[in-house]
Protein backbone atom coordinates (compact mmCIF):
# COMPACT_ATOMS: atom_id res chain seq x y z
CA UNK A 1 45.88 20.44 -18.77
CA UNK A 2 49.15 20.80 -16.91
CA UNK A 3 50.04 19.34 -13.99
CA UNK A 4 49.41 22.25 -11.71
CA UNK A 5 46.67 23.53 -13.63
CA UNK A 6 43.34 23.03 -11.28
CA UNK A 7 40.88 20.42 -12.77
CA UNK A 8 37.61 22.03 -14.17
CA UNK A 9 34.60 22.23 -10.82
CA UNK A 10 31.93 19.83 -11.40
CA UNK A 11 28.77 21.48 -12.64
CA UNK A 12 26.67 19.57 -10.02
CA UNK A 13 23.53 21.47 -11.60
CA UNK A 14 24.08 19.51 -15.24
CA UNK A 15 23.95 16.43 -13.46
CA UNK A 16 20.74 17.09 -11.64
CA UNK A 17 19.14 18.19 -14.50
CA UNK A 18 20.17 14.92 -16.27
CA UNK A 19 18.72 12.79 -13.16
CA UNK A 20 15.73 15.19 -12.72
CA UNK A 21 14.83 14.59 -16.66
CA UNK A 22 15.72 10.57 -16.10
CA UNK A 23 13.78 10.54 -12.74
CA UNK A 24 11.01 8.46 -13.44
CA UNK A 25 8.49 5.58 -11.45
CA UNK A 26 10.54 2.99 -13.62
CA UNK A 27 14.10 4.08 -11.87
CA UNK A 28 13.02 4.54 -8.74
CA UNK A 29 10.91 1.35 -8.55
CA UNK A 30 14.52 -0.42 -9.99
CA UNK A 31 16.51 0.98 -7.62
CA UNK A 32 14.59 0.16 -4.63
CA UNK A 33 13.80 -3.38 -6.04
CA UNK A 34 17.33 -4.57 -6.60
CA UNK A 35 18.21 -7.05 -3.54
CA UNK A 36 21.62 -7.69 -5.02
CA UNK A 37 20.68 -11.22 -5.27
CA UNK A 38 23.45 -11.12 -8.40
CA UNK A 39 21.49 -13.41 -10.79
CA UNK A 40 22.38 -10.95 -13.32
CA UNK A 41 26.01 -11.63 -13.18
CA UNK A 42 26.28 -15.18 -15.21
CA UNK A 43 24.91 -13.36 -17.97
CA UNK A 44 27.37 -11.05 -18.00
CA UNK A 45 30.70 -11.70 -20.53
CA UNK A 46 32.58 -9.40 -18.77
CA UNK A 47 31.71 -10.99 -15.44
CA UNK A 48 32.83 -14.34 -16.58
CA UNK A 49 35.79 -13.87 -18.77
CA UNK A 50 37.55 -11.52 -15.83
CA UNK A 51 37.67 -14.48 -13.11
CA UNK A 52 34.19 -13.86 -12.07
CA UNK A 53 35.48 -10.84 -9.89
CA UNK A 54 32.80 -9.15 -8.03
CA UNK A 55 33.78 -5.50 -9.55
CA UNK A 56 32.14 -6.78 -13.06
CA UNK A 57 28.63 -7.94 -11.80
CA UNK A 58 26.24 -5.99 -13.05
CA UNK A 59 24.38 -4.84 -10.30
CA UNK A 60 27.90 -3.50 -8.45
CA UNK A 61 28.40 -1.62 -11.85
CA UNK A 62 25.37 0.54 -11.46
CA UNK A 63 26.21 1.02 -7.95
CA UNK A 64 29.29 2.37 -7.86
CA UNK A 65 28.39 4.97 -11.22
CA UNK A 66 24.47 5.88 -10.98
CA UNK A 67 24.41 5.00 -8.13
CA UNK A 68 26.70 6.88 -6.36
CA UNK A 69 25.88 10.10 -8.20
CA UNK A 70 22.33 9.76 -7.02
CA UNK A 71 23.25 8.92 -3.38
CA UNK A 72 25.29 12.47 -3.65
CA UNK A 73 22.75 14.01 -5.60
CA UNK A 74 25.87 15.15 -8.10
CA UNK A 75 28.17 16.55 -5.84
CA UNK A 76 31.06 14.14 -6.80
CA UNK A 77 34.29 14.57 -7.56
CA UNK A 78 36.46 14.59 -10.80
CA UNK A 79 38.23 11.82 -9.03
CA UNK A 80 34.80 9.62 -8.75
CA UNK A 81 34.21 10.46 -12.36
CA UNK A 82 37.39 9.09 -13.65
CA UNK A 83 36.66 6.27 -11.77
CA UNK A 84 33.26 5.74 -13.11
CA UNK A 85 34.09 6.17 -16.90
CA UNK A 86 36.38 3.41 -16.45
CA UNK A 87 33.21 1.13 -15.27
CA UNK A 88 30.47 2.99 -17.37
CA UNK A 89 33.08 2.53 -20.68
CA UNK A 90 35.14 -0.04 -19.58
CA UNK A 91 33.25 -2.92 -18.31
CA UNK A 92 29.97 -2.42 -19.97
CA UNK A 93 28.77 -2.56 -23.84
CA UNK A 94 25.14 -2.02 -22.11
CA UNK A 95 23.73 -5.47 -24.11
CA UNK A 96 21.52 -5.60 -21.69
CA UNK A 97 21.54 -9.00 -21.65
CA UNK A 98 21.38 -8.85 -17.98
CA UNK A 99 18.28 -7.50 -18.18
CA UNK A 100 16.81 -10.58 -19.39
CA UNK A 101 18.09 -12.75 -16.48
CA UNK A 102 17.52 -10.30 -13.83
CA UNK A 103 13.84 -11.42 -11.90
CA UNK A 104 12.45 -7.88 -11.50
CA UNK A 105 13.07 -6.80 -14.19
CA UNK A 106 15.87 -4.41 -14.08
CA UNK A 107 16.76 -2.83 -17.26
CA UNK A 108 20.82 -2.06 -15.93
CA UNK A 109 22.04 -0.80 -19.24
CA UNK A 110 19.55 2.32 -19.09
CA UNK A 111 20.78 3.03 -15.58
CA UNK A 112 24.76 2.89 -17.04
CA UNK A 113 23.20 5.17 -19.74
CA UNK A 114 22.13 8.10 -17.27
CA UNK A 115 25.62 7.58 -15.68
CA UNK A 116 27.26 8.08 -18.89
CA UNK A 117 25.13 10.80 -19.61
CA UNK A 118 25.94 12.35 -16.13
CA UNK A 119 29.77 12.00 -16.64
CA UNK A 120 29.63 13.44 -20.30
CA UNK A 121 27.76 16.42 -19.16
CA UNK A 122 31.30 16.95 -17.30
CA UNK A 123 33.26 16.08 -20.61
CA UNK A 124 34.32 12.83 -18.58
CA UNK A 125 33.99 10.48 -21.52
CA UNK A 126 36.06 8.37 -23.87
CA UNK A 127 38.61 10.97 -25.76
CA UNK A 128 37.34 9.38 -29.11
CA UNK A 129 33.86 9.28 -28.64
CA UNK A 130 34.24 12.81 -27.84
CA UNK A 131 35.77 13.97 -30.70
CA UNK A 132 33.10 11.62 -32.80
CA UNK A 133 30.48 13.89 -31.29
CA UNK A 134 32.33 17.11 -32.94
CA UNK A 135 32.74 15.43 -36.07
CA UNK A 136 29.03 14.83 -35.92
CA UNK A 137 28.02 18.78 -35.24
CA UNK A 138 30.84 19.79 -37.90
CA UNK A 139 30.30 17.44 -40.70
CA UNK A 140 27.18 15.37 -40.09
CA UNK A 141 28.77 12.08 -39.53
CA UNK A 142 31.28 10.66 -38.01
CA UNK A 143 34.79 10.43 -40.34
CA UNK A 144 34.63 14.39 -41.15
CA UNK A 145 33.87 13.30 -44.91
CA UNK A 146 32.12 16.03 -46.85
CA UNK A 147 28.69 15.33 -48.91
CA UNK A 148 30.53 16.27 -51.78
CA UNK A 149 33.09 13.39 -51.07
CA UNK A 150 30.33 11.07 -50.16
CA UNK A 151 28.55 11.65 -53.26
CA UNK A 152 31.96 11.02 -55.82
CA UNK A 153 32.29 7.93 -53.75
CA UNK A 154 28.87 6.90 -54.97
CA UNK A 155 29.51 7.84 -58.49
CA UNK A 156 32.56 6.01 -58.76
CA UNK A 157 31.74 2.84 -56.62
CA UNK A 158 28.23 2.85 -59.60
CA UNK A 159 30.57 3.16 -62.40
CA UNK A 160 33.19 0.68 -61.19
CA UNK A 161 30.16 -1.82 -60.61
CA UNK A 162 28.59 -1.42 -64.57
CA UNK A 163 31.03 -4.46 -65.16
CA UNK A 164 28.91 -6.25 -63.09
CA UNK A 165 25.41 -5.16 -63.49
CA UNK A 166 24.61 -3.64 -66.30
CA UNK A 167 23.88 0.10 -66.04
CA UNK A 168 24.26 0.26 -62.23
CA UNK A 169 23.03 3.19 -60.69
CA UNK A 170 23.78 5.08 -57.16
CA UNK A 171 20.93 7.56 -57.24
CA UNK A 172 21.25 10.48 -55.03
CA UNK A 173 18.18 12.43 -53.90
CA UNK A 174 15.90 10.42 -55.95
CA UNK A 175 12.34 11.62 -54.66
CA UNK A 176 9.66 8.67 -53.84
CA UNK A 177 11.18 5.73 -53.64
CA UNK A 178 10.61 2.44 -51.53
CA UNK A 179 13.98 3.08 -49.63
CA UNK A 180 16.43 5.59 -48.70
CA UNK A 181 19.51 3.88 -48.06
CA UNK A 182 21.70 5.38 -45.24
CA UNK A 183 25.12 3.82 -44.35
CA UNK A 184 27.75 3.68 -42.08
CA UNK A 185 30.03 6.47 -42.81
CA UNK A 186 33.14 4.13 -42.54
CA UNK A 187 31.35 2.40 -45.94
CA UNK A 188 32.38 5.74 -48.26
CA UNK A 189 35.84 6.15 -46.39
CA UNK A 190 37.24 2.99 -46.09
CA UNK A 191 34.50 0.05 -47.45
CA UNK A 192 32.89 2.05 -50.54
CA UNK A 193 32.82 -1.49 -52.06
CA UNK A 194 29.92 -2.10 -49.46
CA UNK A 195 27.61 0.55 -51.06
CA UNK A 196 28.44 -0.89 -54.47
CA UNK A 197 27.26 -4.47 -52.95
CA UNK A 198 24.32 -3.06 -51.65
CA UNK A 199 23.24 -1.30 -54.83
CA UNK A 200 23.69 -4.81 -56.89
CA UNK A 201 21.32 -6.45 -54.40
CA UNK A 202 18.99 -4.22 -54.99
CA UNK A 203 19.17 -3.66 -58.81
CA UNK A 204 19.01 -7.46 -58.99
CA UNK A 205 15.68 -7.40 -56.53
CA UNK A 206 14.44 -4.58 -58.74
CA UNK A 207 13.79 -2.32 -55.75
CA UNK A 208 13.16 1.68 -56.07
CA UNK A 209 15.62 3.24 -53.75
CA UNK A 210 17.80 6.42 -53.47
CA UNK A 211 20.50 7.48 -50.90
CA UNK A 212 20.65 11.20 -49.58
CA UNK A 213 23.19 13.77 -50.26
CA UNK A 214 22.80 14.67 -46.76
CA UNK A 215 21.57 12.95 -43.69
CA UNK A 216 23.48 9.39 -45.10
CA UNK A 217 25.21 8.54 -41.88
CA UNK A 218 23.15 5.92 -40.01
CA UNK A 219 25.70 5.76 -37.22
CA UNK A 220 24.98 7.51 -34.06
CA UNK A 221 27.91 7.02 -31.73
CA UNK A 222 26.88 9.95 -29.55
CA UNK A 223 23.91 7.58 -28.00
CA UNK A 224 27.13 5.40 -26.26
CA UNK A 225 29.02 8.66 -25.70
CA UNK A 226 26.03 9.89 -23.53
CA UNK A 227 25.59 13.35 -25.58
CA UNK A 228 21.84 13.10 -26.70
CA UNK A 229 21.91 16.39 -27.84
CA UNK A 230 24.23 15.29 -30.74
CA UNK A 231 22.54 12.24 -30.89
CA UNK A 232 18.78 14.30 -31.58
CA UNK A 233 20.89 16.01 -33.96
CA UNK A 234 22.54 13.21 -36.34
CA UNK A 235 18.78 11.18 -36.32
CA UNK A 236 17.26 14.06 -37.21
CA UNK A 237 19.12 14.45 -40.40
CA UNK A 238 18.03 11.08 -41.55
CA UNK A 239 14.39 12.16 -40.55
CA UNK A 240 14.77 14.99 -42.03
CA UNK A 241 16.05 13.63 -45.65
CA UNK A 242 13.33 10.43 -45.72
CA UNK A 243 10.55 13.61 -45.57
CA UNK A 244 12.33 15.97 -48.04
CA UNK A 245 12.95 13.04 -50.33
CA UNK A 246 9.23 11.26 -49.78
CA UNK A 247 10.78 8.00 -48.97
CA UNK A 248 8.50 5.21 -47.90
CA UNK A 249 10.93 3.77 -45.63
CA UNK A 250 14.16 4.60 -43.97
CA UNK A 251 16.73 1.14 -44.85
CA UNK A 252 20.22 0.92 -42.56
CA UNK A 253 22.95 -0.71 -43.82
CA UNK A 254 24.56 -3.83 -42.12
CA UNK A 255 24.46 -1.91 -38.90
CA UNK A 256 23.23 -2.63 -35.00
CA UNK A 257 23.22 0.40 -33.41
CA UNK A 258 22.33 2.61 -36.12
CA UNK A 259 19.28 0.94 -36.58
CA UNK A 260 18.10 1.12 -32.97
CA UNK A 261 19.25 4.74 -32.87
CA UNK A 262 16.87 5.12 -36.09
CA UNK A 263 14.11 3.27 -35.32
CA UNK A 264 13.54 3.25 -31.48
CA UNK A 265 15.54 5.81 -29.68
CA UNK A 266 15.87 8.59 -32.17
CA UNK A 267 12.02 9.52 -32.15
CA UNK A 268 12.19 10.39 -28.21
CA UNK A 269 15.74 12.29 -28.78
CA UNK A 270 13.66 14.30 -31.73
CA UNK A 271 10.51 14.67 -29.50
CA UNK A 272 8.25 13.24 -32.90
CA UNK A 273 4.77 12.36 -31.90
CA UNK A 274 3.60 8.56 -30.08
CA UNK A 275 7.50 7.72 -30.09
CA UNK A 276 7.41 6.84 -33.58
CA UNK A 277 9.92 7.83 -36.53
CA UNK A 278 8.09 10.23 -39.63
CA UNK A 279 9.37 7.51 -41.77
CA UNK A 280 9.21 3.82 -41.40
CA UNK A 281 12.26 2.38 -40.18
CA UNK A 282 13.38 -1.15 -41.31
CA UNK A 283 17.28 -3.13 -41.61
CA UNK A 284 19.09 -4.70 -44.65
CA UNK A 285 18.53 -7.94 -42.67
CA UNK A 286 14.84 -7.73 -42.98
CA UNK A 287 14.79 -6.42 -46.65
CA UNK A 288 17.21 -9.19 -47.73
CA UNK A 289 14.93 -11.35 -45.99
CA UNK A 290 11.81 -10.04 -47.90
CA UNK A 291 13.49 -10.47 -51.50
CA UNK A 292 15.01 -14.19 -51.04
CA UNK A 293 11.60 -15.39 -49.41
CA UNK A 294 9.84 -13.83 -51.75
CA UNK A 295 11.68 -14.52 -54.81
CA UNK A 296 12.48 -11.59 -56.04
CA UNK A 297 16.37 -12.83 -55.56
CA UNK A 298 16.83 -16.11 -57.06
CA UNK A 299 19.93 -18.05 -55.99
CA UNK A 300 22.79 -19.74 -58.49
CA UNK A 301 22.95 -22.15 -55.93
CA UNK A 302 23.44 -21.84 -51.71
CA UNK A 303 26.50 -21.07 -49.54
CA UNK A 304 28.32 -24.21 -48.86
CA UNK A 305 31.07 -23.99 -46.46
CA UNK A 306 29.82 -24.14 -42.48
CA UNK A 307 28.92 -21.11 -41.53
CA UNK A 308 27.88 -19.61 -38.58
CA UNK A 309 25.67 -16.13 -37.67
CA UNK A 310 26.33 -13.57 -35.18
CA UNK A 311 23.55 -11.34 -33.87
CA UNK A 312 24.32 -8.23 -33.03
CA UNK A 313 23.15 -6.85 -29.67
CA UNK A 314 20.88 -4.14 -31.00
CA UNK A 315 19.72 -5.77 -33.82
CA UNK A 316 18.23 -8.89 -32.08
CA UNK A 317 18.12 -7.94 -28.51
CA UNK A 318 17.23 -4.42 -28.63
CA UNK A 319 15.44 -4.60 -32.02
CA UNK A 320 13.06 -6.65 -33.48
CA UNK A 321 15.08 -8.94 -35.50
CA UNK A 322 16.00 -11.80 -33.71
CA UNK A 323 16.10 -14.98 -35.53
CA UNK A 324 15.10 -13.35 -38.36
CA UNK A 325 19.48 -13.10 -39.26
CA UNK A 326 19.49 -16.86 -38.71
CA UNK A 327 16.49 -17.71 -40.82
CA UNK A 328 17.84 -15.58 -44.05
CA UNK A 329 21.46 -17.60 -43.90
CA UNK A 330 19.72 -20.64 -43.65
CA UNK A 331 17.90 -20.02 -47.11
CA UNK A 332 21.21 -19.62 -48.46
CA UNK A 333 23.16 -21.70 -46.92
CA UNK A 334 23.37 -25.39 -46.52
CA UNK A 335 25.67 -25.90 -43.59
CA UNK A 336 24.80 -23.33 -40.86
CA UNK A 337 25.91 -23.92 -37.41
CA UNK A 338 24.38 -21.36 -34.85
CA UNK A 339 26.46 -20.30 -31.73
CA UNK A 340 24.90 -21.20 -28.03
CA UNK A 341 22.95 -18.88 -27.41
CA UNK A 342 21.83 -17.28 -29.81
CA UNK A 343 19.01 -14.31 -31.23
CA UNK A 344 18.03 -12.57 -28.54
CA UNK A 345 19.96 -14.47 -25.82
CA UNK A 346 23.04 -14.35 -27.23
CA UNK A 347 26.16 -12.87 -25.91
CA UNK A 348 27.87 -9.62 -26.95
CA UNK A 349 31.01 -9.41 -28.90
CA UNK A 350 32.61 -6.81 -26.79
CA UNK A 351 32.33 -4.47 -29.99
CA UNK A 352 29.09 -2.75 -29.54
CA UNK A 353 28.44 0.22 -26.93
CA UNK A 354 31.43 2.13 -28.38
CA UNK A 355 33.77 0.30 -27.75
CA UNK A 356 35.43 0.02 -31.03
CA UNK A 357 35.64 3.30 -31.73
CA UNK A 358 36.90 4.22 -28.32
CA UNK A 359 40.58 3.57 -29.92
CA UNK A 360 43.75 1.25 -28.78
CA UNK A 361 43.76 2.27 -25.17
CA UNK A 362 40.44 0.05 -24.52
CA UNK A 363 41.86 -2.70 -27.17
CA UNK A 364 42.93 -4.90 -24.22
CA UNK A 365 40.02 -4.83 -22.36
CA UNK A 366 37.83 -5.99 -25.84
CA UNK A 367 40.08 -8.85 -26.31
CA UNK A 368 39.79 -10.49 -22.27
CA UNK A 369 36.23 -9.85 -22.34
CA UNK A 370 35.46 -11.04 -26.23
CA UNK A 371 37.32 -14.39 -25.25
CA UNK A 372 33.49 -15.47 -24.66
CA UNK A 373 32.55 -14.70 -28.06
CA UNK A 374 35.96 -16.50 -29.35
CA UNK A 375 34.59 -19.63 -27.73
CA UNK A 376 31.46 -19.65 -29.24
CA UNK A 377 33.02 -19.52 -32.44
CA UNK A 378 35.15 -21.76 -32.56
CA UNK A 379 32.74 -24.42 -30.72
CA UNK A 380 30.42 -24.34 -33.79
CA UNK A 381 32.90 -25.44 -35.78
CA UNK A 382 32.30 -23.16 -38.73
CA UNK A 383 34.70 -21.82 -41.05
CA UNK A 384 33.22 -18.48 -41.50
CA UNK A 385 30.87 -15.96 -39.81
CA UNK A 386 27.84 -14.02 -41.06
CA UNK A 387 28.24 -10.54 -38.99
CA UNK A 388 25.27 -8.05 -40.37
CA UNK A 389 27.16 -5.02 -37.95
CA UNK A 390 30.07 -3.15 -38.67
CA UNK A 391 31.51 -2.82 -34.88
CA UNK A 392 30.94 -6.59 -34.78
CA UNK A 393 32.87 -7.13 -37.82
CA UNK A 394 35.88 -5.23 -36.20
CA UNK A 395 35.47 -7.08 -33.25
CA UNK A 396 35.36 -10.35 -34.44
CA UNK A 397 38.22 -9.71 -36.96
CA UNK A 398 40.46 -8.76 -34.12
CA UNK A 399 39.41 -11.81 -32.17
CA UNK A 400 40.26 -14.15 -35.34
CA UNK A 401 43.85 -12.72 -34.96
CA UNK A 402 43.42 -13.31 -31.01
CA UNK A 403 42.99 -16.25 -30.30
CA UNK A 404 44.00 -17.86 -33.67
CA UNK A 405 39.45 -18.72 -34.86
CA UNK A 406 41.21 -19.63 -38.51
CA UNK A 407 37.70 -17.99 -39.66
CA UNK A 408 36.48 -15.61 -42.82
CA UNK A 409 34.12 -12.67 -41.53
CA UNK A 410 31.13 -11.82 -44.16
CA UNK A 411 28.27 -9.87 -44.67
CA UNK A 412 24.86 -10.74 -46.25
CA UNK A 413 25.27 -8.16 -48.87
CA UNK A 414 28.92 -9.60 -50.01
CA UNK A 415 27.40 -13.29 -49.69
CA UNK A 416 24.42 -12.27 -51.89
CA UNK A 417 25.97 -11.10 -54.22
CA UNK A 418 27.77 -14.12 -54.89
CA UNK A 419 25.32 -16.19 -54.87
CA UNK A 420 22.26 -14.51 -56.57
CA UNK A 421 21.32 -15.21 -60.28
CA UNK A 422 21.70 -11.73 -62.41
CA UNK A 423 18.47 -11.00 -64.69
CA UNK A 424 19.14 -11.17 -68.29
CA UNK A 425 18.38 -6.93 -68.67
CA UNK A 426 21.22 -6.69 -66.25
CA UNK A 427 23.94 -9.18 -67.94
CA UNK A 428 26.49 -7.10 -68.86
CA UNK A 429 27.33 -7.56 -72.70
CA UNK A 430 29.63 -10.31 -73.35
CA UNK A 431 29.23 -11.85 -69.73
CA UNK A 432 26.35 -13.90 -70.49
CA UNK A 433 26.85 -17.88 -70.65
């Protein structure tokens, strides 16, 4: 758009239909509830690494986005929109950690959600997240990589990985397994050495388990850009490849958001009956889990340097795996030193609720507010990180170079596989001892 070309009306109608659909006893008891007491705020990382200014509280966040939308019942300007992406995007990862400190109750993050989804309907949104919905309608995920690409990727990350593990396998559309495997679609572009991991932890754990030619993405960006459309549309691929391939559960990769988007949001996008997804829905945390505690992965011996454990947001705060992360690196570690907090009270990295992949121009902004998660780091002591999430990975990396951690970022798939015993049918020939 040119300077003297007119900005696009606001379609006050989209937004009404977006707070008509969202208008519900919960909300309105919320909004009517909130005293502005601002108990929420000390909870909040972006609250207390920005010098405790009043613009970050929580509360003051939803009132000057939702809450001025519903007070003009969407007649608001492109001016006020600009205005509220840069609070709805830039000062909230919607954690909701607030939420847990907030006396009535008050769930903020799903009121920033409507406002996101108010200001998207307008195309008032992140650049980046907006062209990651596209990619998602044109190519089912979102780094535009074909199936066709995806599945070569496989093929050669299985062959390269026979030195390893004898035989190694990558199936694709295998029908009734135990798991279908879906990934983050950075894993095949840039990290194909991730799905190789993955596949040795679970030849070694003798599991059944396939990945999709289609519907592999796990990602679902679109639920932080505020386009649920798109959103219904990317978790419905992975529904609909668990039921064309008879899986008996749906397994996501080293992922937070993905996983909630699978398991707890993506069933009320898709409309499927009592809330619940036609497949099972469970996390590489919890399966890795299942196979050391069980046995069926036998350790050389256990991680030795200190080590520490991130939990990602959605994994332990808005998903049912909190402590659970913690537990599994402590049966294969020795030295484990857990941040304060921690599981479900722990604090965001500043990487989740799109921020990473809303590009450079928010960079800044990641780096004052993830000085929190810095802190915790490098209080523990550790030398290296556990991070089962990809966006916390990124984060965390770039806080390393920050503020100068001196740490080693890992994942439970790359630590297993150091550390697990191979099965003499899966010694390759001439490796054994």
């Amino acid at each position: 758009m040119t300077e003297n070309t007119p900005a696009k009306p606001v379609d006050a109608a989209k937004i009404r239909e977006i707070l008509a659909r969202n208008d519900t006893a919960r909300l309105r008891m919320w909004l009517k509830a909130c005293t502005s007491c601002g108990l929420c705020s000390e909870s909040c990382f972006f609250y207390l690494t920005n010098e405790k200014k009043p613009e970050f509280m929580p509360q003051y966040k939803v009132r000057q986005t939702l809450g001025e939308i519903l007070r003009h019942k969407g007649e608001v300007s492109r001016e006020f929109m600009e205005e509220a992406k840069e609070i709805a995007w830039g000062r909230c990862t919607m954690c909701r950690r607030c939420s847990q400190y907030c006396p009535f109750g008050i769930d903020i993050a799903v009121m920033i959600h409507i406002a996101r989804q108010c200001l998207r309907s307008q195309d008032v949104c992140p650049e980046r997240l907006m062209n990651i919905d596209q990619s998602y309608l044109d190519t089912g995920n979102q780094m535009n990589m074909s199936d066709e690409d995806f599945i070569e990727t496989c093929e050669w990350m299985a062959e390269e990985g026979q030195e390893t593990i004898k035989g190694l396998e990558i199936p694709i559309d295998r029908e009734d397994c135990e798991l279908m495997f879906i990934v983050n679609a950075r894993e095949p572009k840039y990290y194909p050495q991730d799905i190789q991991m993955a596949a040795q932890v679970f030849a070694v754990a003798g599991e059944t388990w396939t990945m999709p030619g289609h519907g592999w993405e796990a990602t679902n960006l679109s639920m932080f850009s505020g386009n649920l459309a798109v959103a219904a549309k990317v978790a419905q691929n992975v529904y609909d490849a668990a039921t064309r391939l008879k899986a008996k559960k749906i397994c996501v990769t080293e992922c937070g958001h993905a996983y909630r988007a699978a398991k707890y949001e993506g069933p009320y996008w898709t409309k499927q009956p009592g809330g619940l997804p036609p497949v099972p829905v469970t996390h590489a945390v919890a399966v890795y889990h299942d196979y050391v505690k069980s046995g069926r992965i036998k350790l050389k011996h256990r991680f030795e340097e200190p080590i520490t454990y991130q939990d990602p947001c959605n994994l332990s705060r808005s998903g049912d795996l909190a402590g659970k992360g913690l537990e599994l690196l402590r049966m294969i570690a020795t030295d484990v030193r857990p941040m304060s907090p921690n599981a479900e009270y722990g604090h965001c990295c500043c990487g989740g609720g799109g921020f990473i992949p809303m590009g450079p121009d928010y960079k800044k902004r990641r780096m004052v507010a993830g000085k929190f998660k810095a802190d915790q780091i490098r209080a523990t002591g550790a030398k290296y990180v556990l991070v089962p999430c990809h966006n916390c990975t990124d984060q965390i990396g770039d806080l390393n170079k920050e503020y100068d951690l001196g740490i080693k970022i890992v994942s439970f798939k790359e630590v297993l596989c150091e550390l697990m015993e191979i099965p003499p049918h899966l010694i390759v020939d001439g490796e054994a001892e």
